[in-house]
C-alpha atoms as a PDB file:
ATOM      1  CA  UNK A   1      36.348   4.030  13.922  1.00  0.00           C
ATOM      2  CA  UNK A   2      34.244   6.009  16.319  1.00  0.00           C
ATOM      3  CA  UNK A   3      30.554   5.281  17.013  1.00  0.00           C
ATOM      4  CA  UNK A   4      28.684   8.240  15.820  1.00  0.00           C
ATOM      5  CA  UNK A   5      30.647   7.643  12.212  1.00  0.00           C
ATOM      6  CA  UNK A   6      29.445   3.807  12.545  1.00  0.00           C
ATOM      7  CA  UNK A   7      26.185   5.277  12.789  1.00  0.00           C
ATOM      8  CA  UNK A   8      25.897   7.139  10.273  1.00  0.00           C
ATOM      9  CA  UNK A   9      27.272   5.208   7.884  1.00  0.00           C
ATOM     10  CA  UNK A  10      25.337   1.731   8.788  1.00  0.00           C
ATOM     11  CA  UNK A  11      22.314   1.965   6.442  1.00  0.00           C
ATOM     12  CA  UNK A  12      25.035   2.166   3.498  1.00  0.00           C
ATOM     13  CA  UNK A  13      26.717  -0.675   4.690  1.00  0.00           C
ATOM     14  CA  UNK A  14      23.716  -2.621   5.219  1.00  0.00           C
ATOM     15  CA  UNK A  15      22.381  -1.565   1.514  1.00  0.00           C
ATOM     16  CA  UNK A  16      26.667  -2.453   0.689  1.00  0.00           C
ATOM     17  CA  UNK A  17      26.904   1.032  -0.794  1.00  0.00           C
ATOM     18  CA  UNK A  18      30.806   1.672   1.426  1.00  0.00           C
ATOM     19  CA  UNK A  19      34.034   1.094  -0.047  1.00  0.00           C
ATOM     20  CA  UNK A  20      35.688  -2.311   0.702  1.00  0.00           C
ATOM     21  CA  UNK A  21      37.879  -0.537   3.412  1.00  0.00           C
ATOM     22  CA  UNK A  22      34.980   1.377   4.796  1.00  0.00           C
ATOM     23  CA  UNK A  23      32.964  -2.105   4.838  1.00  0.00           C
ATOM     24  CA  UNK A  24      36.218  -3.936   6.319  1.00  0.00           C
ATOM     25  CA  UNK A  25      36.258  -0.747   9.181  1.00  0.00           C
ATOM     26  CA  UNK A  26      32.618  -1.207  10.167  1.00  0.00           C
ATOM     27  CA  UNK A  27      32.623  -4.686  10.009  1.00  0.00           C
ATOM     28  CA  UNK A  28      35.863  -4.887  12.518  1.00  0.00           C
ATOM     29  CA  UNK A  29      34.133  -1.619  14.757  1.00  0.00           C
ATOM     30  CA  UNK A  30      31.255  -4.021  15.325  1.00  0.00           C
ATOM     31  CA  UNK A  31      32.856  -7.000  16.545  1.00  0.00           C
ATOM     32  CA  UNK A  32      33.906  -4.747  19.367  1.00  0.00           C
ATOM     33  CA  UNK A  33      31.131  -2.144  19.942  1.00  0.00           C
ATOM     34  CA  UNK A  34      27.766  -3.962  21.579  1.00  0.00           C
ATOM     35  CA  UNK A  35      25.528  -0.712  20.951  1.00  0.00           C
ATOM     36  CA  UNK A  36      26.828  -0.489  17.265  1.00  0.00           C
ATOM     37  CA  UNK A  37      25.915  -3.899  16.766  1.00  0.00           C
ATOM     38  CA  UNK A  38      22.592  -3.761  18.290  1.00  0.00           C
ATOM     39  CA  UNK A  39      21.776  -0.669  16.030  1.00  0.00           C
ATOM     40  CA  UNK A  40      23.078  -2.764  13.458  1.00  0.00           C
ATOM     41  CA  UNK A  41      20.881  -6.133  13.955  1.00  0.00           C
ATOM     42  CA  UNK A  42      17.726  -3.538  14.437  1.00  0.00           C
ATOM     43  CA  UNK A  43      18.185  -1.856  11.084  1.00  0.00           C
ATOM     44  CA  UNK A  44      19.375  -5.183   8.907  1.00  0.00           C
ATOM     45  CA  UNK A  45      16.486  -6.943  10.589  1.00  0.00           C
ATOM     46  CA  UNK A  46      13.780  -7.945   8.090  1.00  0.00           C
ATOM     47  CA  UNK A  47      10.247  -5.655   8.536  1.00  0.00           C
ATOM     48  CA  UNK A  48       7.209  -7.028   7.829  1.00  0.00           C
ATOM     49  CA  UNK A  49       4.722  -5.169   5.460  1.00  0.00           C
ATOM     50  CA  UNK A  50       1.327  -4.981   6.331  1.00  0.00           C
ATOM     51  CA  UNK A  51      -0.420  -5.717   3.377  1.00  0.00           C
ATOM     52  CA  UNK A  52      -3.781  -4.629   2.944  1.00  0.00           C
ATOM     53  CA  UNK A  53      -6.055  -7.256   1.893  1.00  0.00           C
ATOM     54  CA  UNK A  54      -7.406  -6.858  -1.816  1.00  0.00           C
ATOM     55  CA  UNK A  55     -10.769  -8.019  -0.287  1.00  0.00           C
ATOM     56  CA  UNK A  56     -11.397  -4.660   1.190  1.00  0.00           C
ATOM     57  CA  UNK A  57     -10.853  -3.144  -2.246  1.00  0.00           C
ATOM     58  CA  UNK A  58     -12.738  -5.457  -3.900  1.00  0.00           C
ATOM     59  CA  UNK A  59     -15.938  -4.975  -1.596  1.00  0.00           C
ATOM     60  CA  UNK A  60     -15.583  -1.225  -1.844  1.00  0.00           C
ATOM     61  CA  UNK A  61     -15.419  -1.747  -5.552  1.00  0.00           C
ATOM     62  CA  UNK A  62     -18.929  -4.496  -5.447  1.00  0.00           C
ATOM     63  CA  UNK A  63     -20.419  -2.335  -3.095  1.00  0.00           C
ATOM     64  CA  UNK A  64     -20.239   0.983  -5.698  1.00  0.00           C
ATOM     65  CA  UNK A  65     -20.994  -1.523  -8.944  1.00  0.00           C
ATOM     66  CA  UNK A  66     -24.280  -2.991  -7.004  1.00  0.00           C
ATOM     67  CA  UNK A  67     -25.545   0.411  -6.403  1.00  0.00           C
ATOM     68  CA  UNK A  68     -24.799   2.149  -9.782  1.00  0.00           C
ATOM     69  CA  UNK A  69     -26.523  -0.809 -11.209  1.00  0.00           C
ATOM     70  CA  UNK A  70     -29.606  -0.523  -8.970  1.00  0.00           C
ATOM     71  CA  UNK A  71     -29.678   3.408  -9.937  1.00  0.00           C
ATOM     72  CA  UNK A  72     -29.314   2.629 -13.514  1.00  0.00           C
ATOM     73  CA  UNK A  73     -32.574  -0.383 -13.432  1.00  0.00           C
ATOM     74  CA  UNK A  74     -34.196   2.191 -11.124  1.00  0.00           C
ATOM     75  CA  UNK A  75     -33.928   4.657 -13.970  1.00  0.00           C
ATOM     76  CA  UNK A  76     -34.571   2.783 -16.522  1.00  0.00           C
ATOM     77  CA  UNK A  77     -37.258   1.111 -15.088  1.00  0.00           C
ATOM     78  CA  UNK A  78     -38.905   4.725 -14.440  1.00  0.00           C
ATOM     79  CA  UNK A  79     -38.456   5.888 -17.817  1.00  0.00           C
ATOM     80  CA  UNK A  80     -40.406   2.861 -19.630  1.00  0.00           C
ATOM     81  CA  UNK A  81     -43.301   3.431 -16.843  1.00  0.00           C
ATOM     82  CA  UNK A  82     -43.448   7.317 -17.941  1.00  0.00           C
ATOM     83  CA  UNK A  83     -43.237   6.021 -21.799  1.00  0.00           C
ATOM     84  CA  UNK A  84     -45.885   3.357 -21.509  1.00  0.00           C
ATOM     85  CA  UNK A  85     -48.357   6.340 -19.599  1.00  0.00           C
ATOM     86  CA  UNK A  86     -47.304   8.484 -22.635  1.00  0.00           C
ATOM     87  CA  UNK A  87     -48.175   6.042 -24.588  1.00  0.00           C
ATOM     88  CA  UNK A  88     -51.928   4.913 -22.895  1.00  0.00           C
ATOM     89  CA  UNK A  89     -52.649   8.690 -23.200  1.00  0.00           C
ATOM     90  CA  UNK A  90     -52.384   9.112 -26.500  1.00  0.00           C
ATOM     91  CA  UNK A  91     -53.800   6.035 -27.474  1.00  0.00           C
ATOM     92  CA  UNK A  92     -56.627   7.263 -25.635  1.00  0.00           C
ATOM     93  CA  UNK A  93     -56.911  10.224 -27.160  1.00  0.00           C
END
């Protein structure tokens, strides 16, 4: 089997998608071919994810529920000032 076939067919024999023949051809082409195999032990090898730490979301998420809550006693602490003036003035009057 010739190398540019081996190629292209490597990420369906590493995901075992080839016949048994095909898989039987690749396997024998890369017990002989160096560069084959060396493609081969790139793509099989195992890629670590980066996983984004939750904590990141998590203080975005505080960060937002601290301030809504500070806007929301801000407002409501506003609206009983303006009630309890409403309030004195027409006592008063």
């Amino acid at each position: 089997m010739k190398c540019y076939i081996v190629k292209d067919l490597l990420s369906n024999y590493i995901d075992d998608l080839c016949s048994e023949e095909t898989n039987a051809d690749i396997k024998k082409h890369l017990e002989s071919c160096d560069d084959c195999r060396s493609i081969y032990e790139k793509m099989s090898a195992v890629i670590p994810q980066e996983i984004l730490p939750e904590d990141k979301n998590i203080d975005f998420l505080r960060k937002l529920k601290a301030k809504m809550l500070r806007k929301n006693v801000l407002t409501a602490i506003v609206t009983y000032i303006a009630v309890l003036i409403s309030f004195l003035i027409l006592a008063r009057v």
